[in-house]
C-alpha atoms as a PDB file:
ATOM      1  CA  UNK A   1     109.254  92.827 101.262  1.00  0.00           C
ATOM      2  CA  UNK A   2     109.120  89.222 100.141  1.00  0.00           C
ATOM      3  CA  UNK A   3     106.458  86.854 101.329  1.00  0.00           C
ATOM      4  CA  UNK A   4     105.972  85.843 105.046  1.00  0.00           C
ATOM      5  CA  UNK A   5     108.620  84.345 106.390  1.00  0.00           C
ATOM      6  CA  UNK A   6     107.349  83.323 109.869  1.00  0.00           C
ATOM      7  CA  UNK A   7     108.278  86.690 112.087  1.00  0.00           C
ATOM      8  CA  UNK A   8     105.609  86.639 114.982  1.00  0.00           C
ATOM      9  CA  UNK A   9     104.468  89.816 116.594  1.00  0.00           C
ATOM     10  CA  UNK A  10     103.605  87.885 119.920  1.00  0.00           C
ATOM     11  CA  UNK A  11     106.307  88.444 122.064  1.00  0.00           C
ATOM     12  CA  UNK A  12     107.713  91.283 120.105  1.00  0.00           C
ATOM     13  CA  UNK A  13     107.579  94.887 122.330  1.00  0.00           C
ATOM     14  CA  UNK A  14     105.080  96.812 119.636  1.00  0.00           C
ATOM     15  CA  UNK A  15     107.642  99.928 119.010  1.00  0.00           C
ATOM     16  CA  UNK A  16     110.741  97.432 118.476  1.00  0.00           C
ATOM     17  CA  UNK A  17     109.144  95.277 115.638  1.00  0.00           C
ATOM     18  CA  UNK A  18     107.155  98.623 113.911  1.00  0.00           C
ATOM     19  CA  UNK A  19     110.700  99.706 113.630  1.00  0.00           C
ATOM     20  CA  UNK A  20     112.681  96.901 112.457  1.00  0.00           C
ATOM     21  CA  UNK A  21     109.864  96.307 109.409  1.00  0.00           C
ATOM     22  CA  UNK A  22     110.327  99.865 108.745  1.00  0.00           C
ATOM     23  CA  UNK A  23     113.756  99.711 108.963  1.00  0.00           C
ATOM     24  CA  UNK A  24     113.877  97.252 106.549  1.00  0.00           C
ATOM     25  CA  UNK A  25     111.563  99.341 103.727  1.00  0.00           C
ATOM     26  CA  UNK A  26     114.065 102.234 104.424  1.00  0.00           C
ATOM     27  CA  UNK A  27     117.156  99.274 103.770  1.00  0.00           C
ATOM     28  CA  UNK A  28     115.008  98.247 100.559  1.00  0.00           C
ATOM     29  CA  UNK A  29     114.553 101.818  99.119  1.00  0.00           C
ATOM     30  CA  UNK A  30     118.119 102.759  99.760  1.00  0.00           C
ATOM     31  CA  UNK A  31     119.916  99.826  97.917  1.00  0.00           C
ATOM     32  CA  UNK A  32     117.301 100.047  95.197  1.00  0.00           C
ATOM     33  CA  UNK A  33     115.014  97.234  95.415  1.00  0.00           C
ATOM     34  CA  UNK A  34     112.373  99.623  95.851  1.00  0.00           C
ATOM     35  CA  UNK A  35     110.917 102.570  93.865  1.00  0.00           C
ATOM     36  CA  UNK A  36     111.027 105.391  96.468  1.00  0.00           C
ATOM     37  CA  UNK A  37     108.629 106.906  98.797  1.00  0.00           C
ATOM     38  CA  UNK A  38     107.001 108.608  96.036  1.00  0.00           C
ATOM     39  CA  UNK A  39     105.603 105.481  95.080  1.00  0.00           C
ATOM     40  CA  UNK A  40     106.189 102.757  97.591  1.00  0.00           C
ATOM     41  CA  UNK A  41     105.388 104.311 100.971  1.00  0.00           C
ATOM     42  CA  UNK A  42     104.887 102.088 103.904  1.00  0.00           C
ATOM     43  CA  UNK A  43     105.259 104.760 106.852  1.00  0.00           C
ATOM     44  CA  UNK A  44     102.361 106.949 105.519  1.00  0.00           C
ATOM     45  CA  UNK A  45     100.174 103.640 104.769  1.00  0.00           C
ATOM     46  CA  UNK A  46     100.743 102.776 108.075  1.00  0.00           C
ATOM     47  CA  UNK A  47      99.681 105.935 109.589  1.00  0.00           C
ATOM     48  CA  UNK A  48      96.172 104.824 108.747  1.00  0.00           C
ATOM     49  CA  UNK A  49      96.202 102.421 111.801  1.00  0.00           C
ATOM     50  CA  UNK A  50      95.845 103.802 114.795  1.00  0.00           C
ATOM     51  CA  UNK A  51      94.939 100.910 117.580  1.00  0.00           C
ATOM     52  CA  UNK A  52      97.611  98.725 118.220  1.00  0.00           C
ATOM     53  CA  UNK A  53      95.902  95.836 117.289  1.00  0.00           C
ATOM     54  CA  UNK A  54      94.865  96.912 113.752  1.00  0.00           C
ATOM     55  CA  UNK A  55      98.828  97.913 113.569  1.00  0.00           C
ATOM     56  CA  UNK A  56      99.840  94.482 114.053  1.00  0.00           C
ATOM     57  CA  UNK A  57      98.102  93.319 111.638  1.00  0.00           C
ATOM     58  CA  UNK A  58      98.805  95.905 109.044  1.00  0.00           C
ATOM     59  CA  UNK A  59     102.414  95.073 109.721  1.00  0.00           C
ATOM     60  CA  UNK A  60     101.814  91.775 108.727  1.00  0.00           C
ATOM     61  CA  UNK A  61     101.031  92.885 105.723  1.00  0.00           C
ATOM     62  CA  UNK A  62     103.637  94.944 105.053  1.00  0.00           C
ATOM     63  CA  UNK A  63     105.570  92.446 105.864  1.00  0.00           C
ATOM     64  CA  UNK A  64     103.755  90.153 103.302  1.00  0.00           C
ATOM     65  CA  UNK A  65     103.976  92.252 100.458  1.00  0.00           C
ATOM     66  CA  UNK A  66     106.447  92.182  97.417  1.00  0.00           C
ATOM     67  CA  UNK A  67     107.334  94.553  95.046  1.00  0.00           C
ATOM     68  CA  UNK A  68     108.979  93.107  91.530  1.00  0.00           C
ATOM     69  CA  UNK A  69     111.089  96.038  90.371  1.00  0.00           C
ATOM     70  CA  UNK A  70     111.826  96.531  86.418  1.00  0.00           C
ATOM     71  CA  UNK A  71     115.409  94.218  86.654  1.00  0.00           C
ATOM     72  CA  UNK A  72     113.772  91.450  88.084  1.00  0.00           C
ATOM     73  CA  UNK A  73     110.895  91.422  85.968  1.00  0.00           C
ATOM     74  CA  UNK A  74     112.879  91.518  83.049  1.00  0.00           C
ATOM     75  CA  UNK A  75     115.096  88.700  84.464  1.00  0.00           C
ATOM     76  CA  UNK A  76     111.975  86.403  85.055  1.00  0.00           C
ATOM     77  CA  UNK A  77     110.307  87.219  81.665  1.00  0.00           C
ATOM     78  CA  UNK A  78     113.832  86.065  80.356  1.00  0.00           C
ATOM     79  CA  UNK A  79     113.441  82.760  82.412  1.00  0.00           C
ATOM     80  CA  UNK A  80     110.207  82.636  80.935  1.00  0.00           C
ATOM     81  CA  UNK A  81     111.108  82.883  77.348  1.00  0.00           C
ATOM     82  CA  UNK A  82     114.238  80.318  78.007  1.00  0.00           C
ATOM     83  CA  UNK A  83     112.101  77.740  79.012  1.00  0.00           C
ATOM     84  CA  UNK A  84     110.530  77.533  75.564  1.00  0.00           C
ATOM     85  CA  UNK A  85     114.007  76.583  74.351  1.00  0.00           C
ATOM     86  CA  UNK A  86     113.582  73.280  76.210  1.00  0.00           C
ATOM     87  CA  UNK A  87     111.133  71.820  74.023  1.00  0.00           C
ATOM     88  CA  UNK A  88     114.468  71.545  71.241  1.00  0.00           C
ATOM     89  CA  UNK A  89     117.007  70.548  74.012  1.00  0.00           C
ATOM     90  CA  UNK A  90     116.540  66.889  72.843  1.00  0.00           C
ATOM     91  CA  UNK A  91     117.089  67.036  69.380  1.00  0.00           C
ATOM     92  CA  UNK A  92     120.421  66.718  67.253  1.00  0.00           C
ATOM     93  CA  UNK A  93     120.974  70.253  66.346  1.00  0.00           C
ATOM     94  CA  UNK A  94     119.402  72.209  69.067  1.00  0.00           C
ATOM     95  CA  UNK A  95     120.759  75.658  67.871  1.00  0.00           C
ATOM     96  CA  UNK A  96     119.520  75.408  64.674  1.00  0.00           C
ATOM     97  CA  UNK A  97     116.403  74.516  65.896  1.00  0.00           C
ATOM     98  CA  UNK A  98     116.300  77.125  68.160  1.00  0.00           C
ATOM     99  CA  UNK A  99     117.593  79.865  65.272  1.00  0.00           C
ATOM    100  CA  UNK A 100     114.385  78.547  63.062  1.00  0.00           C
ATOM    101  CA  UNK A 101     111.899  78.855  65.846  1.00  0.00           C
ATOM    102  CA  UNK A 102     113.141  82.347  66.218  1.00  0.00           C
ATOM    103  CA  UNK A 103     113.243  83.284  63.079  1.00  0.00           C
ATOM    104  CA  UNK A 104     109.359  82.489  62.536  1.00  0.00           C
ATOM    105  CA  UNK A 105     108.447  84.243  65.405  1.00  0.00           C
ATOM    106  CA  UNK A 106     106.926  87.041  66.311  1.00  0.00           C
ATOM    107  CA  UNK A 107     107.151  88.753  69.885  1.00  0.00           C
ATOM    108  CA  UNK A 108     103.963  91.342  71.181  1.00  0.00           C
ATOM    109  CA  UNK A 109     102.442  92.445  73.966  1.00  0.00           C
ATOM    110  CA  UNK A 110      98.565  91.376  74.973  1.00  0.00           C
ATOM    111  CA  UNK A 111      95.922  94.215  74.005  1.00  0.00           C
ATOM    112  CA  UNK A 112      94.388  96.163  76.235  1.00  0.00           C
ATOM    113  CA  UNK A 113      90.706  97.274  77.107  1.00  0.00           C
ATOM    114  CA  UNK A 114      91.164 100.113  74.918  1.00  0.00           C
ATOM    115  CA  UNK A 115      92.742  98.638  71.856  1.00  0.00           C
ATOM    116  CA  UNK A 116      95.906  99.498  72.608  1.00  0.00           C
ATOM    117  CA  UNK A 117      99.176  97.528  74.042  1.00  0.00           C
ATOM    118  CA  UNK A 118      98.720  96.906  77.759  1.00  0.00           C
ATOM    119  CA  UNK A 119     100.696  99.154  80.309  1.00  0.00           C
ATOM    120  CA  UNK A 120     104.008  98.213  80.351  1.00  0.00           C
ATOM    121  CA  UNK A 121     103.940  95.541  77.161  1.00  0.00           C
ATOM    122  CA  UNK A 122     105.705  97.455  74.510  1.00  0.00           C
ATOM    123  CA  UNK A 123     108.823  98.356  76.594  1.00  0.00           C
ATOM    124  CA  UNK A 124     109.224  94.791  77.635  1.00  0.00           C
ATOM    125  CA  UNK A 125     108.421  93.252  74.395  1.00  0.00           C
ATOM    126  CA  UNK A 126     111.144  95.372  72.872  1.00  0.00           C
ATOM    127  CA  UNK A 127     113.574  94.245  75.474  1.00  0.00           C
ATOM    128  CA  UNK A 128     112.789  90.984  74.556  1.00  0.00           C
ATOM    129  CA  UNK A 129     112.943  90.781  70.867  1.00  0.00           C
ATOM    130  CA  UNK A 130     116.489  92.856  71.400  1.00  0.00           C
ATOM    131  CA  UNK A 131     117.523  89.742  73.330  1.00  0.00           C
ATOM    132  CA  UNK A 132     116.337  87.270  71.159  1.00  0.00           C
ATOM    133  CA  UNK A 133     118.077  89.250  68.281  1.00  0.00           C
ATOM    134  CA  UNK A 134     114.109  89.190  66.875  1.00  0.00           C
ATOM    135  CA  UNK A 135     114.020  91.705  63.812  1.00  0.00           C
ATOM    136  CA  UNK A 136     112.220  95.114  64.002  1.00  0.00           C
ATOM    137  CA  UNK A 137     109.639  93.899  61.653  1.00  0.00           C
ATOM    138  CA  UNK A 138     108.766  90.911  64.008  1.00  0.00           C
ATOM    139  CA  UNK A 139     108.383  93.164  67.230  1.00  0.00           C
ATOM    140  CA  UNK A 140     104.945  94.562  68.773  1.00  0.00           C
ATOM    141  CA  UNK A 141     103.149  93.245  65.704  1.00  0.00           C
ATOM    142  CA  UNK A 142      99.548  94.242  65.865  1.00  0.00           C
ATOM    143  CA  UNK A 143      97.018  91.580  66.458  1.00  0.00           C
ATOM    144  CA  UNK A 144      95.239  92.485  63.142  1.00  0.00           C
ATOM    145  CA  UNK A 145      98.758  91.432  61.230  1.00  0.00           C
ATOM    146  CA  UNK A 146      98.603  88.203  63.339  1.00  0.00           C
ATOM    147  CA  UNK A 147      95.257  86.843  62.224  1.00  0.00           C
ATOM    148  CA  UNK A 148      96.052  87.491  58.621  1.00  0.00           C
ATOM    149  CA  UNK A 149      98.911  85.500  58.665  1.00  0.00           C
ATOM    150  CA  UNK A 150      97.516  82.750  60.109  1.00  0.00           C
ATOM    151  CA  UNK A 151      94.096  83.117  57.670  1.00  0.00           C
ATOM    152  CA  UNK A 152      96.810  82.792  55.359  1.00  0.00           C
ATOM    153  CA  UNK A 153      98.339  79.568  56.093  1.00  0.00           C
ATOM    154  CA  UNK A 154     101.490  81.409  57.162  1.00  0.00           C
ATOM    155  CA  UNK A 155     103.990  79.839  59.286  1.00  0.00           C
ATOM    156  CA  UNK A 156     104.614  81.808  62.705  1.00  0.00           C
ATOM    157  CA  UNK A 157     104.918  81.378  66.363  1.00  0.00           C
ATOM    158  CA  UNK A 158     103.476  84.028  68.030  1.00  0.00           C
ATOM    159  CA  UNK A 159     105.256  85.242  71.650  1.00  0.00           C
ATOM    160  CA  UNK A 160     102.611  87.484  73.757  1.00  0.00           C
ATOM    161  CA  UNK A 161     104.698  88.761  76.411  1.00  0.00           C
ATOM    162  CA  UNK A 162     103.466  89.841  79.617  1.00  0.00           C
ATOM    163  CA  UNK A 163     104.538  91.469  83.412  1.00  0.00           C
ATOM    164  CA  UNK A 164     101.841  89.622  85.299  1.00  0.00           C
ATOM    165  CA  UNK A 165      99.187  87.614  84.622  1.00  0.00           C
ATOM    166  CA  UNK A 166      96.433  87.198  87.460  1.00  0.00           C
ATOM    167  CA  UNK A 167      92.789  86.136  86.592  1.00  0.00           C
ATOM    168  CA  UNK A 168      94.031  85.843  82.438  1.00  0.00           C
ATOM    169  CA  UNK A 169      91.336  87.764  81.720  1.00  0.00           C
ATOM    170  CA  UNK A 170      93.599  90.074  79.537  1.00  0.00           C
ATOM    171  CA  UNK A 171      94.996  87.461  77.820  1.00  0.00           C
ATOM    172  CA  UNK A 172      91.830  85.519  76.891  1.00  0.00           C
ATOM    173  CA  UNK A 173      90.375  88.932  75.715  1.00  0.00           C
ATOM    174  CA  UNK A 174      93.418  88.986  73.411  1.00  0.00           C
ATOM    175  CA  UNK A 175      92.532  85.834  71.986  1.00  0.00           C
ATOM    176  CA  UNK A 176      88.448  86.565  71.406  1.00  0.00           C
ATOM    177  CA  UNK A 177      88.864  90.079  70.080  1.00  0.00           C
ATOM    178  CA  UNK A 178      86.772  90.278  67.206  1.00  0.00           C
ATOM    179  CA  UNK A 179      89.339  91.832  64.001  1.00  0.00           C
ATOM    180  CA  UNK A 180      88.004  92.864  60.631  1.00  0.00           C
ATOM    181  CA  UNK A 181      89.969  91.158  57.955  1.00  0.00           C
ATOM    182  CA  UNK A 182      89.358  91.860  53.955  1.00  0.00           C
ATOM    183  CA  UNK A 183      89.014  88.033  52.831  1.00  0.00           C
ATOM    184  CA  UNK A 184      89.278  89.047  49.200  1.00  0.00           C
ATOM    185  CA  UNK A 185      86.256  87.879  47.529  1.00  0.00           C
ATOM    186  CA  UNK A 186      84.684  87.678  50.181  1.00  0.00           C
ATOM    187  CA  UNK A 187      84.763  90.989  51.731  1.00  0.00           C
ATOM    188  CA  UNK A 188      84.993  91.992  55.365  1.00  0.00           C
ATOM    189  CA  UNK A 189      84.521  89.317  57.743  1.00  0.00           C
ATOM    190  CA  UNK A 190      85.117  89.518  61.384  1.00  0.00           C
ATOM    191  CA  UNK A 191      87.849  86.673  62.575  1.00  0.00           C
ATOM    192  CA  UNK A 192      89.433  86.086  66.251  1.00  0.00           C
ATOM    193  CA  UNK A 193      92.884  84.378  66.508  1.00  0.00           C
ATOM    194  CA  UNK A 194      91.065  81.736  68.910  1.00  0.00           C
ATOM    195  CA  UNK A 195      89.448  80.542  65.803  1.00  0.00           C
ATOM    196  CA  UNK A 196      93.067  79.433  64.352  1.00  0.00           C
ATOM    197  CA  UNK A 197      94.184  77.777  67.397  1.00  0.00           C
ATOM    198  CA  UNK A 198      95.449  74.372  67.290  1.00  0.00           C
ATOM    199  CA  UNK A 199      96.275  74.903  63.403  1.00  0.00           C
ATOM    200  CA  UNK A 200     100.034  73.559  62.286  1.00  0.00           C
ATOM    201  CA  UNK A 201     100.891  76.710  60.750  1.00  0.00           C
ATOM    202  CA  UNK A 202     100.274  78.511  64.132  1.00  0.00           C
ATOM    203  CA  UNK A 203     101.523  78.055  67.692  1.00  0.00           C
ATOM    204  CA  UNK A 204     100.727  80.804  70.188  1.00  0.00           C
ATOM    205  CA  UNK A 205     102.875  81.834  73.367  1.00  0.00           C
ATOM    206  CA  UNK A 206     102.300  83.316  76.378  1.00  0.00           C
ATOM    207  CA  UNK A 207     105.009  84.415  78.108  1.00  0.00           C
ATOM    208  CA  UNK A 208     104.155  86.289  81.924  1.00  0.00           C
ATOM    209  CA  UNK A 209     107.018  87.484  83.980  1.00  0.00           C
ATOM    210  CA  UNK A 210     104.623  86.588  87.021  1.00  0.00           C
ATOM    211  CA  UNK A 211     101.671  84.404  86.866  1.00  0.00           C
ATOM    212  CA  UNK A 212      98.894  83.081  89.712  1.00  0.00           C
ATOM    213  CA  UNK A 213      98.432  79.231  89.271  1.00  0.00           C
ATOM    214  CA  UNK A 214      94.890  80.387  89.665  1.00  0.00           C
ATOM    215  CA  UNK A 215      95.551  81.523  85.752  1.00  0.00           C
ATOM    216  CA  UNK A 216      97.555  78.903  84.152  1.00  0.00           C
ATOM    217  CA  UNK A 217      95.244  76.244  85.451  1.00  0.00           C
ATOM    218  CA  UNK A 218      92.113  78.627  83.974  1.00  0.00           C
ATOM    219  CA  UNK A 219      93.747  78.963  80.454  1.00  0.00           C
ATOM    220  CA  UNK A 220      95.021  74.715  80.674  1.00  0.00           C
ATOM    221  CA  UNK A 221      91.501  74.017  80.490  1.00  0.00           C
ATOM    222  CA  UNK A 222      90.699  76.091  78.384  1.00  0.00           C
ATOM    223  CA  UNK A 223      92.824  77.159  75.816  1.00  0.00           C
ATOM    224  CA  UNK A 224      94.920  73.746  75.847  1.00  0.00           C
ATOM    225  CA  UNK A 225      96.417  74.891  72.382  1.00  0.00           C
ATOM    226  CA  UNK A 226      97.988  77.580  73.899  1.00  0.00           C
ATOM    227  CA  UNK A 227     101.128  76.993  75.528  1.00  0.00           C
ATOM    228  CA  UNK A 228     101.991  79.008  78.557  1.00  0.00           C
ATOM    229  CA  UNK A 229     105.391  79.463  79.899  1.00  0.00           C
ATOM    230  CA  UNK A 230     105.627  82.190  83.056  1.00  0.00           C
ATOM    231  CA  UNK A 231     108.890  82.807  84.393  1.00  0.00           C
ATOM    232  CA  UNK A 232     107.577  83.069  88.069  1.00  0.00           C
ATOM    233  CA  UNK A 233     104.150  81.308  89.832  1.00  0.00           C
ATOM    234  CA  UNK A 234     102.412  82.972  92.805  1.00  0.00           C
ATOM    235  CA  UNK A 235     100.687  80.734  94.618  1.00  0.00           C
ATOM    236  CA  UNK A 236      98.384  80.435  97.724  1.00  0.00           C
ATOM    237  CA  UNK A 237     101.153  81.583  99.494  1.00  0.00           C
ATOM    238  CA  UNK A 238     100.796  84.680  98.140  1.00  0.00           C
ATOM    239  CA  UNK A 239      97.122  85.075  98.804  1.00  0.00           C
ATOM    240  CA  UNK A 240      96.211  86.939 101.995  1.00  0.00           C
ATOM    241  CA  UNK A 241      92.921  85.903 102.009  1.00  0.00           C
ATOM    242  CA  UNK A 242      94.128  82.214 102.152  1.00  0.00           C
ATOM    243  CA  UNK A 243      94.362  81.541 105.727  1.00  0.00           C
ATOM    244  CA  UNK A 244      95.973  78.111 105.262  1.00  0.00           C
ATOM    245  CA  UNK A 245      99.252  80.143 103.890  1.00  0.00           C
ATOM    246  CA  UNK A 246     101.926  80.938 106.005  1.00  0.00           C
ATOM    247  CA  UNK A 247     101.099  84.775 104.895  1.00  0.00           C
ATOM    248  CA  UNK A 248      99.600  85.444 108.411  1.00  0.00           C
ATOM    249  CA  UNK A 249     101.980  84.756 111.887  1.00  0.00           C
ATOM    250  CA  UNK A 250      99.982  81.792 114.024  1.00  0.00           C
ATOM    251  CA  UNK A 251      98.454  84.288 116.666  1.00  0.00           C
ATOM    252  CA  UNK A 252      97.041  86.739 113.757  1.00  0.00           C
ATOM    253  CA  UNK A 253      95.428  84.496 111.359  1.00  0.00           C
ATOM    254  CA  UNK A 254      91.679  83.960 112.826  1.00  0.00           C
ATOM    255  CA  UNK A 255      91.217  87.429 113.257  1.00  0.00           C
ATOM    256  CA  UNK A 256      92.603  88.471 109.498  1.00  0.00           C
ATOM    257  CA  UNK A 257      89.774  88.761 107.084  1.00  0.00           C
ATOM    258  CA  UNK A 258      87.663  90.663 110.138  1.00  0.00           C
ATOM    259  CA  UNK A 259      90.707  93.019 110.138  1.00  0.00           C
ATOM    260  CA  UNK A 260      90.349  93.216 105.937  1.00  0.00           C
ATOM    261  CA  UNK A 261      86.807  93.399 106.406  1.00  0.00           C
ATOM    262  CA  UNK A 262      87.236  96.174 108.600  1.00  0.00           C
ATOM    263  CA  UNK A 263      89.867  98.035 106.934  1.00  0.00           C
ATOM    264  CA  UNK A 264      87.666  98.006 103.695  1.00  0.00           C
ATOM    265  CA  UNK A 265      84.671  99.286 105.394  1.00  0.00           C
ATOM    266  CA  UNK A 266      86.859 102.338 107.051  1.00  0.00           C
ATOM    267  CA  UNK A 267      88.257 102.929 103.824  1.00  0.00           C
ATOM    268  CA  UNK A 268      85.044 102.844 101.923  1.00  0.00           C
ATOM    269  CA  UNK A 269      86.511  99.993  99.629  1.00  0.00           C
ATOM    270  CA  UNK A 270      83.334  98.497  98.270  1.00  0.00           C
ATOM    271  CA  UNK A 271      85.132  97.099  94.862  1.00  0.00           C
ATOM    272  CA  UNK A 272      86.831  93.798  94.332  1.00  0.00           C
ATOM    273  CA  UNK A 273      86.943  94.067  98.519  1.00  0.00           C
ATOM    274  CA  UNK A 274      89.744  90.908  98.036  1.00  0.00           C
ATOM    275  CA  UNK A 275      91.269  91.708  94.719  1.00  0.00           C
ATOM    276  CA  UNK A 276      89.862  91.223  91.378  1.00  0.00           C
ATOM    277  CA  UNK A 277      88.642  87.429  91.380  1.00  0.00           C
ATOM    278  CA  UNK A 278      89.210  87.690  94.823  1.00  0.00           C
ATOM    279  CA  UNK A 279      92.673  86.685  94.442  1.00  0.00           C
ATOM    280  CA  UNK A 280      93.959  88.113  97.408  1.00  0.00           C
ATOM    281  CA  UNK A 281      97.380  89.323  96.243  1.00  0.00           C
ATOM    282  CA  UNK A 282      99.964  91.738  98.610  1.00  0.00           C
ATOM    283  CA  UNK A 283     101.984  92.175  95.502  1.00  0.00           C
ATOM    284  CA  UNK A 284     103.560  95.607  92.719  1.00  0.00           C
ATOM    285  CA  UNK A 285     105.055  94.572  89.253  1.00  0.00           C
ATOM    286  CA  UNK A 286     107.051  97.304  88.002  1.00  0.00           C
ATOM    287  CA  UNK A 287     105.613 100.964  87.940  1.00  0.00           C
ATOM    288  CA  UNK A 288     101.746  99.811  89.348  1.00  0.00           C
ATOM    289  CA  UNK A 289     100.321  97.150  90.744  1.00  0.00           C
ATOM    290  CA  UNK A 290      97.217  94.750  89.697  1.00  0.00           C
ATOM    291  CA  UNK A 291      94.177  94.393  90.775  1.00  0.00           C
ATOM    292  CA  UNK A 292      94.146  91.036  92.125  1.00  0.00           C
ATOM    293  CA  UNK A 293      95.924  92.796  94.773  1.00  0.00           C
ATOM    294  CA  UNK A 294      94.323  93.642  97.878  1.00  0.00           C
ATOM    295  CA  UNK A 295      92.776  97.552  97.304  1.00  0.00           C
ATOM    296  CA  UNK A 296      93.557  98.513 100.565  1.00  0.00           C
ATOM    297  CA  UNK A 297      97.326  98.783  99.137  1.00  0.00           C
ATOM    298  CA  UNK A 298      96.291 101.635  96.411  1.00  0.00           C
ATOM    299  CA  UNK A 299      93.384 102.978  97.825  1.00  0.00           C
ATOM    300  CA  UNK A 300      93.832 106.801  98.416  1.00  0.00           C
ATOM    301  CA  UNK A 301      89.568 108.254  98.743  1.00  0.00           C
ATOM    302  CA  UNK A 302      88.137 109.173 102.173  1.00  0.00           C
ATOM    303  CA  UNK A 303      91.857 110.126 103.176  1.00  0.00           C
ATOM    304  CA  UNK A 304      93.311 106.612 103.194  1.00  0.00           C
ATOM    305  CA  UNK A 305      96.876 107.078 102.437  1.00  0.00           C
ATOM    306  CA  UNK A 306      98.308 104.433  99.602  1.00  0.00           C
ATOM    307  CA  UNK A 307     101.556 101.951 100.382  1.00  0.00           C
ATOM    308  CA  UNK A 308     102.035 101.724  96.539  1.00  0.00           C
ATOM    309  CA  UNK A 309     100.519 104.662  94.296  1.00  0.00           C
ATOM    310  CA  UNK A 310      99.114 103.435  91.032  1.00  0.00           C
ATOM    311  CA  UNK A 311     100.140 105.095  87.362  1.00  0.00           C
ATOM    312  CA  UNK A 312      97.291 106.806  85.939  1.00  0.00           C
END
């Protein structure tokens, strides 16, 4: 729905304001903004509050939360990738610089827990490269390929590319995955692209469509060699567990984490009860959503009915 924009409940008869939020979900899925009620369904997640006051807060929440369908990812990852381009915006020939930055670069997505390209990486990544007019041979190159380029003094800029980046956990795992190379001579010898960070031959990109500040000040400190470029930052404001945002109407706020404590208990959430890294987020990228969002948004055990239904 788009982040909190001040609508007070106080005030507000309790049928006329459930409607015009719902209303408004019904006006978002019908021109496309959202994915369907398949997916996305606020009426049945609110059917898990039944007292009035738990409702008004639930609404809040609803009201709170945003959903970044596949355009507007795409558009921000753009944005992302554009502002790279600024670093040559001074020089004499800034589309020939541009053309030779691209044409030393290489454009993948971060790997995942299982060794493979995260979720939704190699779509975007593709659409990305296509953009950039990035050759075939320089798209979702495998982080193997990566470090033995740069063990072998080869010139490349390296362009992870991401749809949200929360705690940066994925990305830093990325960077210390352990990869056999064959060193000639030397044989088999384990090597992680952190360990070629900071070398001339080698500058490495990462590229979110979304990312918390929470993560861009984590990897500034410390990977400072890395240079980070999101084309969208959630901040505090996005955090429902912050209650100095302006996520929570005046006359709702002292009484909000009791009403996610509660929720969590009568859902039997007992994992990451405030997101993972407690980040607090009301917030769907694309076809799932993260887990610094708030679990009570995905849960579906002990009958609690989802607002956004996670991809297996």
């Amino acid at each position: 729905m788009g982040a909190h924009q001040g609508m007070t409940v106080s005030g507000t008869p309790y049928l006329r304001h459930k409607a015009a939020v719902i209303a408004r979900c019904d006006l978002f899925d019908l021109i496309g903004l959202w994915p369907g009620s398949s997916k996305l369904d606020p009426e049945g997640w609110l059917s898990n509050f039944d007292d009035r006051d738990d409702l008004d807060y639930a609404l809040a929440l609803l009201e709170g939360f945003t959903y970044y369908n596949p355009e507007l990812t795409l558009s921000n990852l753009a944005a992302a990738i554009r502002k790279l381009g600024r670093a040559f915006s001074d020089r004499t020939n800034t589309g020939a610089c541009w053309a030779a930055f691209l044409a030393t670069s290489v454009v993948t997505p971060v790997v995942g827990e299982h060794d493979d390209f995260a979720s939704s990486g190699p779509t975007l990544s593709r659409l990305v490269a296509v953009t950039l007019n990035i050759v075939e041979r320089r798209q979702l190159v495998p982080l193997p390929a990566i470090i033995q380029a740069a063990e072998n003094g080869i010139q490349q800029n390296v362009l992870f590319v991401d749809d949200f980046a929360g705690s940066g956990d994925q990305f830093i795992h990325t960077l210390q995955r352990d990869v056999d190379l064959d060193l000639q001579n030397l044989g088999l010898r384990r090597r992680r692209l952190e360990h070629y960070l900071g070398l001339p031959t080698l500058r490495v990109y990462y590229c979110p469509a979304y990312a918390t500040q929470h993560c861009l000040d984590r990897l500034a400190k410390e990977f400072p060699a890395v240079t980070v470029s999101p084309g969208g930052v959630l901040s505090s404001r996005h955090d429902a567990t912050d209650l100095t945002s302006s996520f929570w109407p005046d006359e709702l706020r002292a009484g909000a984490i009791e009403f996610i404590d509660t929720t969590n208990r009568r859902a039997g959430i007992t994992e990451h009860p405030y997101g993972f890294k407690k980040l607090g987020l009301a917030i769907a990228v694309n076809d799932n959503i993260p887990d610094a969002s708030l679990p009570l948004f995905y849960h579906k055990e002990n009958g609690w009915k989802p607002l956004f239904s996670r991809s297996v």
